[in-house]
N, C-alpha and C. Protein backbone atom coordinates (compact mmCIF):
# COMPACT_ATOMS: atom_id res chain seq x y z
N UNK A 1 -3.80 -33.53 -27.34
CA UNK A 1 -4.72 -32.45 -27.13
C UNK A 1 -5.36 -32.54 -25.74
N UNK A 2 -5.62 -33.71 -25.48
CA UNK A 2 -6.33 -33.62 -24.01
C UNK A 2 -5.35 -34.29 -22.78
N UNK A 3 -3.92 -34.20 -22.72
CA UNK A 3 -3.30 -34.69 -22.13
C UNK A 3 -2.86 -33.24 -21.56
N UNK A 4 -2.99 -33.04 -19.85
CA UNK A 4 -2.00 -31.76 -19.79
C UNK A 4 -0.54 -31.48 -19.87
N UNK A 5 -0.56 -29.83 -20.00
CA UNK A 5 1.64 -29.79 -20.43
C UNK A 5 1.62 -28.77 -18.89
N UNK A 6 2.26 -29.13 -18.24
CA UNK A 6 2.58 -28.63 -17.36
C UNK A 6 3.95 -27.67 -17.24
N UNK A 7 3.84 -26.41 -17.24
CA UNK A 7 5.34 -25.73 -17.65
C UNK A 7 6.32 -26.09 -16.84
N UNK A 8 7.31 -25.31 -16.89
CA UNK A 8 8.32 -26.17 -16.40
C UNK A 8 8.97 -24.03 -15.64
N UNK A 9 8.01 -24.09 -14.39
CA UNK A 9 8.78 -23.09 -13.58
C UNK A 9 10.06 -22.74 -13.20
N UNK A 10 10.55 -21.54 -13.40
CA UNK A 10 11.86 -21.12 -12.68
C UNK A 10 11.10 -21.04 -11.15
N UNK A 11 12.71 -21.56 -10.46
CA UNK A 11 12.65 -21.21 -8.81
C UNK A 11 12.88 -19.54 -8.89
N UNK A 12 12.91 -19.38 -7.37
CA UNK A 12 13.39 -17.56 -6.91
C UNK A 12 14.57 -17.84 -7.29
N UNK A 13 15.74 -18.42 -7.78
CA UNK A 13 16.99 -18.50 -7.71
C UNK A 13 17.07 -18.72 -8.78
N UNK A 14 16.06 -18.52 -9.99
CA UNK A 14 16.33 -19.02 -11.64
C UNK A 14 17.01 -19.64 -11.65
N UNK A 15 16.60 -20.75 -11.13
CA UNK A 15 17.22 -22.37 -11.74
C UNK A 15 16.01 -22.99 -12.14
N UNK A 16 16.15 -23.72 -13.78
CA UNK A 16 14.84 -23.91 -13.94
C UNK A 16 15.07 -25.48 -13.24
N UNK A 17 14.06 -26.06 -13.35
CA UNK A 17 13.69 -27.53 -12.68
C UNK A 17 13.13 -28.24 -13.71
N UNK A 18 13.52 -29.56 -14.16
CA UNK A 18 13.09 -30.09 -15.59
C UNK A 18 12.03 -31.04 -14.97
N UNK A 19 10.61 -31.43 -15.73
CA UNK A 19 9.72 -32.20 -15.14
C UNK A 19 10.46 -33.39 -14.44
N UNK A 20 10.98 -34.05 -15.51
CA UNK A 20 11.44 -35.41 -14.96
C UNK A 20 13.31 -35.18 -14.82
N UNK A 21 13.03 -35.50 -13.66
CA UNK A 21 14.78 -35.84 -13.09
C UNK A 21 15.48 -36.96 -13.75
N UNK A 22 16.48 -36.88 -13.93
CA UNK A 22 17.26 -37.80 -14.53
C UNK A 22 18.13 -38.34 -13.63
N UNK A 23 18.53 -39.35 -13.38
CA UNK A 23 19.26 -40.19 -12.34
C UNK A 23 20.48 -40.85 -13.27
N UNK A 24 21.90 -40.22 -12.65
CA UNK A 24 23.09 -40.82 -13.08
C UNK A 24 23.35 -43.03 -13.28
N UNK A 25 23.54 -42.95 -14.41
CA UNK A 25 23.75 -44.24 -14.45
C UNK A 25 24.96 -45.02 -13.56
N UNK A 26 25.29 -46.09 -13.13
CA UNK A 26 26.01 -46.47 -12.67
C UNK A 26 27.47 -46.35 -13.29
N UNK A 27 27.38 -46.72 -14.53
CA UNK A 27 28.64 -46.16 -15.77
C UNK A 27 28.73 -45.19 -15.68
N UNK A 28 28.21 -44.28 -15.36
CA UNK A 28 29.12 -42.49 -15.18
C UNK A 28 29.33 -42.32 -14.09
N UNK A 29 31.21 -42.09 -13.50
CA UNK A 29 31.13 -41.40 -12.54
C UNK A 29 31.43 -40.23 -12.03
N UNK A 30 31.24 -39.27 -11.20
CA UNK A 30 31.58 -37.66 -10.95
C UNK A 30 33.11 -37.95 -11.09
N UNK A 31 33.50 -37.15 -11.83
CA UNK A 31 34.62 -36.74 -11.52
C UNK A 31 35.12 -35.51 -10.91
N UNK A 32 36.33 -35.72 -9.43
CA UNK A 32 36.23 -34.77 -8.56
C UNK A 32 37.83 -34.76 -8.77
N UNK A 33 38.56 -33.36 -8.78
CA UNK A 33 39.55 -33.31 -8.82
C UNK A 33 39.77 -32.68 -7.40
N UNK A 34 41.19 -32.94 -7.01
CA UNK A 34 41.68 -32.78 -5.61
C UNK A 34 42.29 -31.18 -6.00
N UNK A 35 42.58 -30.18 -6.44
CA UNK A 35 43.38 -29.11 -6.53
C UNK A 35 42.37 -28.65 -7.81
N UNK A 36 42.20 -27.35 -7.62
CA UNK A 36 41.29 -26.41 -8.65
C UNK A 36 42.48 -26.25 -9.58
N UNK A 37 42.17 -26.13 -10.87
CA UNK A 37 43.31 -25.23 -11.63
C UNK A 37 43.84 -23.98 -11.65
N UNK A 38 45.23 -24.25 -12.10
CA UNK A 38 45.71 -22.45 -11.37
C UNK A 38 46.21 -22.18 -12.80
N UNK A 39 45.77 -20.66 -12.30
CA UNK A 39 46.11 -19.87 -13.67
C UNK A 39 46.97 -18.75 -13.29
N UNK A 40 47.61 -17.28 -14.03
CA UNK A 40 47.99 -16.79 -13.92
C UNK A 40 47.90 -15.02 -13.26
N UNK A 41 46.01 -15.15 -13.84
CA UNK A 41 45.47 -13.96 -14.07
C UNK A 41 44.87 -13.74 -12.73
N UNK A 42 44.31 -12.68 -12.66
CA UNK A 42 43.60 -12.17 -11.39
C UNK A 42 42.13 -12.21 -11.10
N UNK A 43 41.35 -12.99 -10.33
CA UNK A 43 39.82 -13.17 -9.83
C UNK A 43 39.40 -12.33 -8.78
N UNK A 44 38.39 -12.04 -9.13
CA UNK A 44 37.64 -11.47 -7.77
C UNK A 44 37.18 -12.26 -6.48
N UNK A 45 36.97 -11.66 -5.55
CA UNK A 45 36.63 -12.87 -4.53
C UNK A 45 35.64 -13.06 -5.21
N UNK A 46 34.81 -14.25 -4.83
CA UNK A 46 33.81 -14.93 -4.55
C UNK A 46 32.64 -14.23 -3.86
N UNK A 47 31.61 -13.99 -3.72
CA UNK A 47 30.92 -13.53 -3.16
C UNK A 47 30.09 -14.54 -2.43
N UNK A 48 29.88 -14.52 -1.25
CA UNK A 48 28.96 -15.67 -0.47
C UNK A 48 27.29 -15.96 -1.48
N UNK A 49 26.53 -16.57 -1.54
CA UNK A 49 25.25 -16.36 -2.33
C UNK A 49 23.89 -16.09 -1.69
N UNK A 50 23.62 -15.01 -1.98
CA UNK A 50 22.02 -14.85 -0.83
C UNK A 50 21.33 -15.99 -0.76
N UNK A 51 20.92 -16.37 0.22
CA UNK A 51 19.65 -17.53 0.18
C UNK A 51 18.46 -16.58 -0.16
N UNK A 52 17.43 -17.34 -0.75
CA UNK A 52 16.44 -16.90 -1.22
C UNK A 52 15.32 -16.79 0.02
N UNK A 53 14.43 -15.72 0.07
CA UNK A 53 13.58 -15.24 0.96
C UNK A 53 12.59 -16.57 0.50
N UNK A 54 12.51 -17.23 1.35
CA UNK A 54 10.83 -18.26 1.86
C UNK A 54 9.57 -17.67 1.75
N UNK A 55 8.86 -17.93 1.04
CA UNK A 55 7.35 -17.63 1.42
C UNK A 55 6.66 -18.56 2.01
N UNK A 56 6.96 -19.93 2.86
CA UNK A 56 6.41 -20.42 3.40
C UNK A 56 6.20 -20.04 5.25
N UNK A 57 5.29 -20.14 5.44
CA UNK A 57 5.01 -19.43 7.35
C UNK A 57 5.51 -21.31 7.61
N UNK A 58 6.45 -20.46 8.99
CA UNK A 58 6.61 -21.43 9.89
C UNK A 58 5.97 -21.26 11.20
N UNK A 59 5.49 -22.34 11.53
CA UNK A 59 4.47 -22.15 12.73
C UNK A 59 5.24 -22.40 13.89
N UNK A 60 5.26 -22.29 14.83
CA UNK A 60 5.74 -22.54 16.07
C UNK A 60 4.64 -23.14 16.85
N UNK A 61 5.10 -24.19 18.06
CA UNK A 61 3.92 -24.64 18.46
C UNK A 61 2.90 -23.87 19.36
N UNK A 62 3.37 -22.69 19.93
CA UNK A 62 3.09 -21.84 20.08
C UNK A 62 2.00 -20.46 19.30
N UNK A 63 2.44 -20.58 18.23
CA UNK A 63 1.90 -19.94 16.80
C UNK A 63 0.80 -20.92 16.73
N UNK A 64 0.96 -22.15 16.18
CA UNK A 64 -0.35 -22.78 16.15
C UNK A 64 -1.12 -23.00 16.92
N UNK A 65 -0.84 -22.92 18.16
CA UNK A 65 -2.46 -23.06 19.24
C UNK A 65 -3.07 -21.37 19.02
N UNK A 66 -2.30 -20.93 18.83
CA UNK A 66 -2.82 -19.55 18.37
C UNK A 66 -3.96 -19.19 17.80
N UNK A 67 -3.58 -19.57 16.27
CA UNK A 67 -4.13 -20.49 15.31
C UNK A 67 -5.57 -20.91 15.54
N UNK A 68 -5.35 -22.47 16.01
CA UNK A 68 -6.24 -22.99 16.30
C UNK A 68 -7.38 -22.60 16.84
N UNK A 69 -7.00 -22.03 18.21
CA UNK A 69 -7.55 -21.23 19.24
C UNK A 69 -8.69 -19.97 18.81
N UNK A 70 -7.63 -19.34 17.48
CA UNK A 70 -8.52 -18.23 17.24
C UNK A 70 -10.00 -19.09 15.78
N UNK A 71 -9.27 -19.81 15.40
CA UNK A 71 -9.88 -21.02 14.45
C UNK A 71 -11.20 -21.25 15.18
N UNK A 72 -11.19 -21.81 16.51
CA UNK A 72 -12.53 -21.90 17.08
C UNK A 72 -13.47 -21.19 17.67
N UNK A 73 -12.68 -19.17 18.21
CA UNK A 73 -13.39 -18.73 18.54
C UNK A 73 -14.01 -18.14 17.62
N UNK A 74 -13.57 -18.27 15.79
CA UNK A 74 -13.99 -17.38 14.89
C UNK A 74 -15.13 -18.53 14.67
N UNK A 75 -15.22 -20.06 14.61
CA UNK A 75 -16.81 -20.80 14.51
C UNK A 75 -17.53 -20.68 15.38
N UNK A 76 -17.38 -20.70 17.11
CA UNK A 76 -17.83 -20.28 18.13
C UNK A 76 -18.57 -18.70 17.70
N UNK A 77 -18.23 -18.15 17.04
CA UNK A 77 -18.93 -16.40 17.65
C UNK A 77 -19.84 -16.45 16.13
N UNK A 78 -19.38 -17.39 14.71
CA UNK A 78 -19.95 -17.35 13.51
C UNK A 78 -21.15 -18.21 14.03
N UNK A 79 -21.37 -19.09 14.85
CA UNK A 79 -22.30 -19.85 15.19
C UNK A 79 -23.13 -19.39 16.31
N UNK A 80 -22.82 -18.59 16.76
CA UNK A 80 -23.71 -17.87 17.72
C UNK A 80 -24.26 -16.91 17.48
N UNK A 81 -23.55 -16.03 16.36
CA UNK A 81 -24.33 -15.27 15.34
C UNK A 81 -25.87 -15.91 14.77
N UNK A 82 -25.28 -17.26 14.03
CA UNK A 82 -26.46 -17.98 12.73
C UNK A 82 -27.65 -18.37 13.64
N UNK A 83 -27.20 -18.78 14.78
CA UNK A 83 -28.02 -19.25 15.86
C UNK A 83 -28.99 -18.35 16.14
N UNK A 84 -28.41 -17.53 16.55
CA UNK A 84 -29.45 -16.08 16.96
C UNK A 84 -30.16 -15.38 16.21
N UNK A 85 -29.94 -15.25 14.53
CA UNK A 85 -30.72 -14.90 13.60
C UNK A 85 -32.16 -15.69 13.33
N UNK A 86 -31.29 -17.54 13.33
CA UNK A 86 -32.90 -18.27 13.08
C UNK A 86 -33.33 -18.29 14.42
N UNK A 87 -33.09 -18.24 15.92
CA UNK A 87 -34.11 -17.53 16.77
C UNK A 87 -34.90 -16.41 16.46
N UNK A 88 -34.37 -15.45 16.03
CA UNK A 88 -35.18 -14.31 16.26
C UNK A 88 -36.14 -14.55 14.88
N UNK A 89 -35.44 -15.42 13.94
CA UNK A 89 -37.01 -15.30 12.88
C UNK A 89 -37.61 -16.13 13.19
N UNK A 90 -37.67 -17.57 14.09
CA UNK A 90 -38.88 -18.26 14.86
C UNK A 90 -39.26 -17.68 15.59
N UNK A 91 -38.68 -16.71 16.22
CA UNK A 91 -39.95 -15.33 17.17
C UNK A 91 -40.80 -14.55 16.09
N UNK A 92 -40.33 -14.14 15.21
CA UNK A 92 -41.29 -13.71 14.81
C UNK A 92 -42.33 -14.29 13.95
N UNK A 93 -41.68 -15.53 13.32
CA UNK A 93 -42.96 -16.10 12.60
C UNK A 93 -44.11 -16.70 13.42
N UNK A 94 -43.36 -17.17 15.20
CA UNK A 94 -44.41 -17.04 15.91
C UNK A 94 -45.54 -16.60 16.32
N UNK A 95 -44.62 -15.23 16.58
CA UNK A 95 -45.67 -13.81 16.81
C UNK A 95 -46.84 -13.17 15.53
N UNK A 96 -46.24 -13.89 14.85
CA UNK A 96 -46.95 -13.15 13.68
C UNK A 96 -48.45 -14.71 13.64
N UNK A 97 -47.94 -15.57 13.78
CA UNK A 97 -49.10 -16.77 13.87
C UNK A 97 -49.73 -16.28 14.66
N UNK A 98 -49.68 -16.32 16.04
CA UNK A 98 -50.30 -15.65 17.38
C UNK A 98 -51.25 -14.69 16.61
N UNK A 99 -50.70 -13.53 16.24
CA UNK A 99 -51.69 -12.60 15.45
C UNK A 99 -52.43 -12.55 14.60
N UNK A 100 -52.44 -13.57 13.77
CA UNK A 100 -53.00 -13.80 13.12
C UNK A 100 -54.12 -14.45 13.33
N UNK A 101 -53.88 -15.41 14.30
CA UNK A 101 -55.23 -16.01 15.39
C UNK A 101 -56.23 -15.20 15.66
N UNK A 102 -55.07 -14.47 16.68
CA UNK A 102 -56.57 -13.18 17.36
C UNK A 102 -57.34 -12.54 16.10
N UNK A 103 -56.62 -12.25 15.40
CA UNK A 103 -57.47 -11.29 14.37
C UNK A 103 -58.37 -12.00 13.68
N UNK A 104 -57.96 -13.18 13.34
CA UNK A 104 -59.56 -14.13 13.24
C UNK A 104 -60.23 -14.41 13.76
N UNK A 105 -60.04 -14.82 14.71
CA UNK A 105 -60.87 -14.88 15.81
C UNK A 105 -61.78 -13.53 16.04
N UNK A 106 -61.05 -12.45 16.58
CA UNK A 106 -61.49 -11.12 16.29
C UNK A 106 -62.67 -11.07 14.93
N UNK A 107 -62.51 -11.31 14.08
CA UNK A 107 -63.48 -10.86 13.00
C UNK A 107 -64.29 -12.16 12.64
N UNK A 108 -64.17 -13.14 13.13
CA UNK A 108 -65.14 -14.61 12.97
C UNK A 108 -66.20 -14.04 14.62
N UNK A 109 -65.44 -13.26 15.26
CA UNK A 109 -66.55 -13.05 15.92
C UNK A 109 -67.60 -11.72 16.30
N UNK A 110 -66.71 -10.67 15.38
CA UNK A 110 -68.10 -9.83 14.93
C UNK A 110 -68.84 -10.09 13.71
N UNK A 111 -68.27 -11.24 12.92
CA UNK A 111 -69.28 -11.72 12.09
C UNK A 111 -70.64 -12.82 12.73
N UNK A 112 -70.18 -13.19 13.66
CA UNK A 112 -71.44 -14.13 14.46
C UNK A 112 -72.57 -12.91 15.37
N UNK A 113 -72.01 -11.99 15.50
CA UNK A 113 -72.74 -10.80 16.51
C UNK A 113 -73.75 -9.92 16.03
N UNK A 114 -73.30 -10.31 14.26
CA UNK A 114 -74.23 -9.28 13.82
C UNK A 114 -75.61 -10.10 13.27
């Protein structure tokens, strides 16, 4: 119950793939015959076999400084963004302290006047 089952995927070429590979014993060996058997009847050619379309990207080294390149100007411009936001809200929590001064000040000192 708490052990995982991991399925057992077809490739793009539906061939399934069994978890564990099995490795020929030394006692069995291929047997390869030198001449196919001949028969009488009539075959079609053969057809060559599509290779299967890749979904993996191949990079070129070229491609990857690319990559990279754009990799740092996208933290470069994300960081100069974040940067500039908490500037501008230490300007204003500044400005807003500042004001808050005067205005006490301001009213601590028409309270002494009167």
């Amino acid at each position: 119950m708490f052990q995982p089952r991991i399925p057992v995927n077809p490739l793009p070429t539906s061939v399934v793939v069994p978890l564990v590979r099995t490795t020929p014993t030394g006692d069995i060996e291929p047997h390869a015959t030198a001449h196919p058997p001949v028969c009488d009847h009539h075959h079609a050619p053969a057809t060559a076999p599509v290779p299967a379309r890749s979904s993996a990207v191949h990079l070129t080294p070229a491609g990857l400084a690319v990559v990279v390149a754009g990799g740092a100007g996208a933290v470069l411009v994300v960081g100069a963004v974040l940067v500039s936001m908490l500037l501008a809200v230490a300007v204003s929590a500044a400005s807003v302290a500042v004001c808050a001064v005067v205005l006490r000040s301001l009213l601590n000192g028409r309270r002494r006047h009167r």
